[in-house]
Protein backbone atom coordinates (compact mmCIF):
# COMPACT_ATOMS: atom_id res chain seq x y z
CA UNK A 1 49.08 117.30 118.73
CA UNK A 2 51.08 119.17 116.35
CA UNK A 3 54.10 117.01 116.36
CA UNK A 4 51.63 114.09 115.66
CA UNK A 5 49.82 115.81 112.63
CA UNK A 6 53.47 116.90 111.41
CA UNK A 7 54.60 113.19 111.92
CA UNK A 8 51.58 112.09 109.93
CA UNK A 9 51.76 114.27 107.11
CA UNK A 10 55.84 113.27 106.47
CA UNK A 11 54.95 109.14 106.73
CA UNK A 12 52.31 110.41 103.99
CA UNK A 13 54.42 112.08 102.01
CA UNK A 14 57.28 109.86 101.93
CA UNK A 15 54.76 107.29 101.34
CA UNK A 16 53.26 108.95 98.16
CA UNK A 17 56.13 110.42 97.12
CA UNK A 18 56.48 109.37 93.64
CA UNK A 19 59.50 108.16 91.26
CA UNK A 20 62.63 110.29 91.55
CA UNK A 21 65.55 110.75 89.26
CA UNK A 22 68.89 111.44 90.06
CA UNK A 23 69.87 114.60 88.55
CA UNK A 24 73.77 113.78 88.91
CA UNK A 25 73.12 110.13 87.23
CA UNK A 26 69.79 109.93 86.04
CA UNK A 27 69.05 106.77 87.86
CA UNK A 28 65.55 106.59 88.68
CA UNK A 29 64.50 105.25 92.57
CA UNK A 30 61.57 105.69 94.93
CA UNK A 31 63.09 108.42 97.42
CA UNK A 32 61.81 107.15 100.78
CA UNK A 33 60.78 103.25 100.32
CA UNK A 34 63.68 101.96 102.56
CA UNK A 35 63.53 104.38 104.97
CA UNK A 36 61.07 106.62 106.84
CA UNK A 37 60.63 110.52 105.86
CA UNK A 38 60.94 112.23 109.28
CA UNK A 39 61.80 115.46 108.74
CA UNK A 40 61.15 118.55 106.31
CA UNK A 41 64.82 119.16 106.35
CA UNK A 42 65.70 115.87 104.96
CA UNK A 43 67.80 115.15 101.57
CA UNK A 44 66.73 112.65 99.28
CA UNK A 45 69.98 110.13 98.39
CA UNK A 46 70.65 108.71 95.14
CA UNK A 47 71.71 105.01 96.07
CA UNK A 48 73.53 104.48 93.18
CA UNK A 49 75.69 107.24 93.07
CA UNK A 50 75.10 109.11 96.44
CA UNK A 51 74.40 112.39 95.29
CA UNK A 52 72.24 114.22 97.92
CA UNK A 53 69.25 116.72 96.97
CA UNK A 54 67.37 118.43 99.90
CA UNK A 55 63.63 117.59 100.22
CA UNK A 56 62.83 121.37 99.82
CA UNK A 57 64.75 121.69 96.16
CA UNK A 58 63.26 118.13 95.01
CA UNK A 59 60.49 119.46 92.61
CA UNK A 60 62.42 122.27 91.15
CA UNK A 61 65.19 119.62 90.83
CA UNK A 62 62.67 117.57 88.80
CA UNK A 63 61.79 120.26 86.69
CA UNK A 64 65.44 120.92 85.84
CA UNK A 65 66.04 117.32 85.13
CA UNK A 66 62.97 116.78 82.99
CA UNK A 67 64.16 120.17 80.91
CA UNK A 68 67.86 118.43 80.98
CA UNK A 69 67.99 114.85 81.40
CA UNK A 70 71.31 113.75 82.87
CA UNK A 71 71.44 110.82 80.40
CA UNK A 72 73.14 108.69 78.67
CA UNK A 73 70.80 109.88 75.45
CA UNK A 74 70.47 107.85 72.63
CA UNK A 75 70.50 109.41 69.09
CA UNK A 76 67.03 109.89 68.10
CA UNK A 77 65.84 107.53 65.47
CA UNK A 78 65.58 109.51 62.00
CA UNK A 79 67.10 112.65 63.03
CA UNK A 80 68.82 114.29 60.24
CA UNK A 81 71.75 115.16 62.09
CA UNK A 82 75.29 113.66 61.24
CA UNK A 83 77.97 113.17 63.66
CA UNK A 84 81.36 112.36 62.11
CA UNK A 85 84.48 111.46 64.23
CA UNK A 86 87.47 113.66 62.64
CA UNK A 87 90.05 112.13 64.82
CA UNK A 88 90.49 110.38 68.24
CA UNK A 89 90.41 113.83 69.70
CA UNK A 90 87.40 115.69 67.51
CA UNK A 91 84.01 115.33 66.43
CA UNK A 92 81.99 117.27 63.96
CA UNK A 93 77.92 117.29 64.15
CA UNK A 94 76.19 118.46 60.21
CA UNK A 95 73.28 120.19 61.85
CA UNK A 96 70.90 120.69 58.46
CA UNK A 97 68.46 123.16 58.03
CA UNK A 98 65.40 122.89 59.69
CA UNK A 99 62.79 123.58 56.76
CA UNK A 100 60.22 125.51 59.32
CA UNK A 101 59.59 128.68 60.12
CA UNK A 102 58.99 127.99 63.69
CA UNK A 103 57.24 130.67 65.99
CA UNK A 104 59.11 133.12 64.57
CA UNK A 105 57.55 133.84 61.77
CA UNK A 106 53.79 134.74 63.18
CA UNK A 107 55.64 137.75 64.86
CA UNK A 108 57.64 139.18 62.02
CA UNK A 109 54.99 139.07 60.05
CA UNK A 110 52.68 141.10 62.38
CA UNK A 111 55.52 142.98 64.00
CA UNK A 112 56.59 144.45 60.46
CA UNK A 113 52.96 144.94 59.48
CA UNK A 114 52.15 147.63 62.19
CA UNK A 115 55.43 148.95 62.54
CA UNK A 116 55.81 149.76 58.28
CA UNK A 117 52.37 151.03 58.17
CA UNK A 118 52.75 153.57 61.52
CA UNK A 119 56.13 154.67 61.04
CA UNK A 120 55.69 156.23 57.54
CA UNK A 121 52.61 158.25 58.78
CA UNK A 122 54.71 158.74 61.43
CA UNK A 123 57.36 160.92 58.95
CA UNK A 124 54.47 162.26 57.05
CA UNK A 125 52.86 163.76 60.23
CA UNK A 126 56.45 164.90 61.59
CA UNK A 127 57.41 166.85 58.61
CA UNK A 128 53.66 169.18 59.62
CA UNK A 129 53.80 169.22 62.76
CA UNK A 130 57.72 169.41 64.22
CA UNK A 131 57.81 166.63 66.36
CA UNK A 132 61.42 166.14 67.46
CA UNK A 133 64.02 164.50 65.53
CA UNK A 134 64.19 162.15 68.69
CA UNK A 135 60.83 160.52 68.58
CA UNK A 136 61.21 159.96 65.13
CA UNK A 137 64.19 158.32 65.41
CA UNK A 138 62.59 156.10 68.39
CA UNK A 139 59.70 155.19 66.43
CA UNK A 140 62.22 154.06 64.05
CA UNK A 141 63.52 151.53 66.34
CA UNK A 142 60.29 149.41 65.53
CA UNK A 143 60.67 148.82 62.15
CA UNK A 144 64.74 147.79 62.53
CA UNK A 145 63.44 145.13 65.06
CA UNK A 146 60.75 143.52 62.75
CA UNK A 147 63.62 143.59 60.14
CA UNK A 148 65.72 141.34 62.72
CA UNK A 149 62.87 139.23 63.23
CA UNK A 150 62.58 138.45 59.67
CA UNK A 151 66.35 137.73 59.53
CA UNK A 152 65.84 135.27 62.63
CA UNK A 153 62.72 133.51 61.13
CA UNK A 154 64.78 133.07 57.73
CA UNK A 155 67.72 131.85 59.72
CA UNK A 156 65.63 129.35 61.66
CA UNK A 157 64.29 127.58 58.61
CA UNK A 158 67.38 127.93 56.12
CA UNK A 159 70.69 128.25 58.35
CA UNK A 160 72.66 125.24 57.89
CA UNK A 161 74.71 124.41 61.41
CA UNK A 162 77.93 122.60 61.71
CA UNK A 163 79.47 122.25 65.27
CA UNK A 164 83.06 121.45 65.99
CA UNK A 165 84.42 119.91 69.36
CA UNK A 166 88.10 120.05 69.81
CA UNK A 167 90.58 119.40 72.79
CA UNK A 168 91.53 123.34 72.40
CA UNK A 169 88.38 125.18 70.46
CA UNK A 170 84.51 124.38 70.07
CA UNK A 171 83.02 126.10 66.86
CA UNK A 172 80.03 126.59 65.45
CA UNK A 173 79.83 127.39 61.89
CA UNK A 174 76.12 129.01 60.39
CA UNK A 175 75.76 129.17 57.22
CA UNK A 176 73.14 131.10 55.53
CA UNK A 177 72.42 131.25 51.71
CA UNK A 178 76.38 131.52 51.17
CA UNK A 179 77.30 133.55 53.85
CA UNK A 180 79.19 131.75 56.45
CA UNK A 181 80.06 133.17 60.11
CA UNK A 182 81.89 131.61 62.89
CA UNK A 183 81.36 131.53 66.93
CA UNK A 184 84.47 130.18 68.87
CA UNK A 185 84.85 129.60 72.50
CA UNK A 186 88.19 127.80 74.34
CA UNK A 187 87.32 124.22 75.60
CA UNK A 188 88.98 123.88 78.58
CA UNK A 189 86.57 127.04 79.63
CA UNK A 190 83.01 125.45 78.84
CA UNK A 191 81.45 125.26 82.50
CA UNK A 192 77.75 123.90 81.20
CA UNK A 193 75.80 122.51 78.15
CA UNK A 194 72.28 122.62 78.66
CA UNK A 195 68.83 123.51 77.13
CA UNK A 196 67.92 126.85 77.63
CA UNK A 197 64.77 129.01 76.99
CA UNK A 198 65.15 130.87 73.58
CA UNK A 199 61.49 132.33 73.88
CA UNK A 200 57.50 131.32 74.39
CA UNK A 201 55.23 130.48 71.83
CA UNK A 202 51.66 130.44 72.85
CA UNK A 203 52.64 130.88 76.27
CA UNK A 204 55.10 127.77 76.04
CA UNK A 205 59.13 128.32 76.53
CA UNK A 206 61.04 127.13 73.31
CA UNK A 207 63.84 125.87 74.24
CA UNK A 208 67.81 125.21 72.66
CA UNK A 209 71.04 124.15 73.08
CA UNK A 210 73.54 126.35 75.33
CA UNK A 211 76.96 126.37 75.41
CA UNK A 212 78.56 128.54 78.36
CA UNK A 213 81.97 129.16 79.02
CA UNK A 214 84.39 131.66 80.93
CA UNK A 215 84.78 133.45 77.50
CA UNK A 216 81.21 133.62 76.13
CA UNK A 217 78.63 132.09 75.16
CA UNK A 218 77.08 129.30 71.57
CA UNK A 219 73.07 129.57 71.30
CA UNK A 220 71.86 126.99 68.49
CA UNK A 221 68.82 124.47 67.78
CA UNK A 222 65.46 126.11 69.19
CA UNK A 223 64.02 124.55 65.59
CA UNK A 224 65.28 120.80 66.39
CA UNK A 225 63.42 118.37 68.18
CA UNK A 226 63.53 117.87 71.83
CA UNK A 227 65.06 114.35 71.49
CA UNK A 228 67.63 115.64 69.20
CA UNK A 229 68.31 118.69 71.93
CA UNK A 230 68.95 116.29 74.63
CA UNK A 231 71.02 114.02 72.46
CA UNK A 232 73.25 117.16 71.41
CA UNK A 233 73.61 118.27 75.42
CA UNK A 234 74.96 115.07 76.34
CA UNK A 235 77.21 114.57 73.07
CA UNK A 236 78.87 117.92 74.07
CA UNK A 237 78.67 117.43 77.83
CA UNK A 238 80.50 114.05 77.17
CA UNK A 239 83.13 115.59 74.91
CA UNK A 240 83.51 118.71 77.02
CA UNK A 241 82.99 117.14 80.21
CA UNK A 242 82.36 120.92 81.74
CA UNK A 243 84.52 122.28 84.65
CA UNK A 244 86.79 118.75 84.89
CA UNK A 245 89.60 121.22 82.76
CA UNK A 246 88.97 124.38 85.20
């Protein structure tokens, strides 16, 4: 009886079972319309490229995929974004600022507004009633942090980003109302590109670009569009191509 019901429920699912793209190609195929589901511990097979994804990782491989699409990506239409060939072997994206504030902003704004109204009565309270140095200096932790949120909400909406891909260093240069500072990591070490959650804004992750290598680590573009995120991943990941010089 069980066997039967089991039997039933994979022919259903296979059945049902709805488009599925290939996280290693991003060709898009109906997992189970040539052949039957008959087994929970069965892989799902790309036909075009044969790259194999077990049945039991399928939606949290979808997820992944919809976050990062394999590509090839298209530049977006309109994107303000300039990508500029300096020789055969290096490429140079002019990442503008973004002009908005993004979530940031909501935060610093209320962060700084309790923190730099408490923390003075704080002092005031401490110098009548001896409370120790070391919850003073605590309490003084809050208003450093809503100072660093300010800084990233400026940063988001003025910071002007250029990225450099070489064959032996990737750069990224930010500069911010003249100041200019510079985040290096060794190319032949890069083992992914890939969106990444930054934060959540109304409940919702915010997500940019991540570049992660053997010797560290390049976090940019939570302000850009999604379109010009994925564009960006695949730009580098093409360049790069991550863990082929490992």
């Amino acid at each position: 009886m069980f066997d039967g019901l089991k039997k039933q429920s994979l022919k259903w699912l296979g059945e049902k079972m709805k488009d599925f793209t290939c996280p290693q190609c991003g060709h898009t195929f109906r997992p189970f319309e040539e052949h039957e589901l008959t087994s929970w511990n069965d892989n799902i097979v790309c036909p075009q490229c044969g790259h194999s994804v077990p049945l039991k990782e399928s939606l949290s491989v979808q997820n992944e995929v919809k976050i990062n699409p394999p590509g090839p990506v298209a530049q977006p239409p309109g994107t303000r974004i300039e990508r500029k060939p300096v020789s055969d072997m290096e490429l140079l994206f002019y990442i503008p600022a973004s002009g908005r504030w993004g979530g940031m902003l909501f935060f610093a704004v209320f962060w700084n507004a309790i923190s730099w109204t408490i923390f003075p009565a704080f002092l005031l309270g401490e110098s009548h009633s001896h409370i120790p140095w070391v919850a003073a200096l605590f309490t003084g932790l809050f208003p450093l942090i809503g100072v660093g949120m300010a800084y990233a909400a400026l940063r988001t909406r003025f910071a002007v980003h250029l990225l450099y891909l070489g064959p032996d260093r990737i750069r990224l240069q930010r500069q911010l109302f003249g100041r200019k500072k510079n985040f290096d990591l060794t190319t032949s070490r890069v083992e992914s590109v890939q969106k990444m959650e930054f934060y959540q804004q109304n409940y919702q992750p915010v997500y940019g670009v991540e570049i992660k290598a053997t010797d560290g680590k390049i976090r940019f573009g939570s302000a850009l569009t999604e379109a010009e995120k994925n564009w960006l991943c695949w730009e580098i990941r093409e360049f790069v191509k991550p863990g082929e010089q490992l």
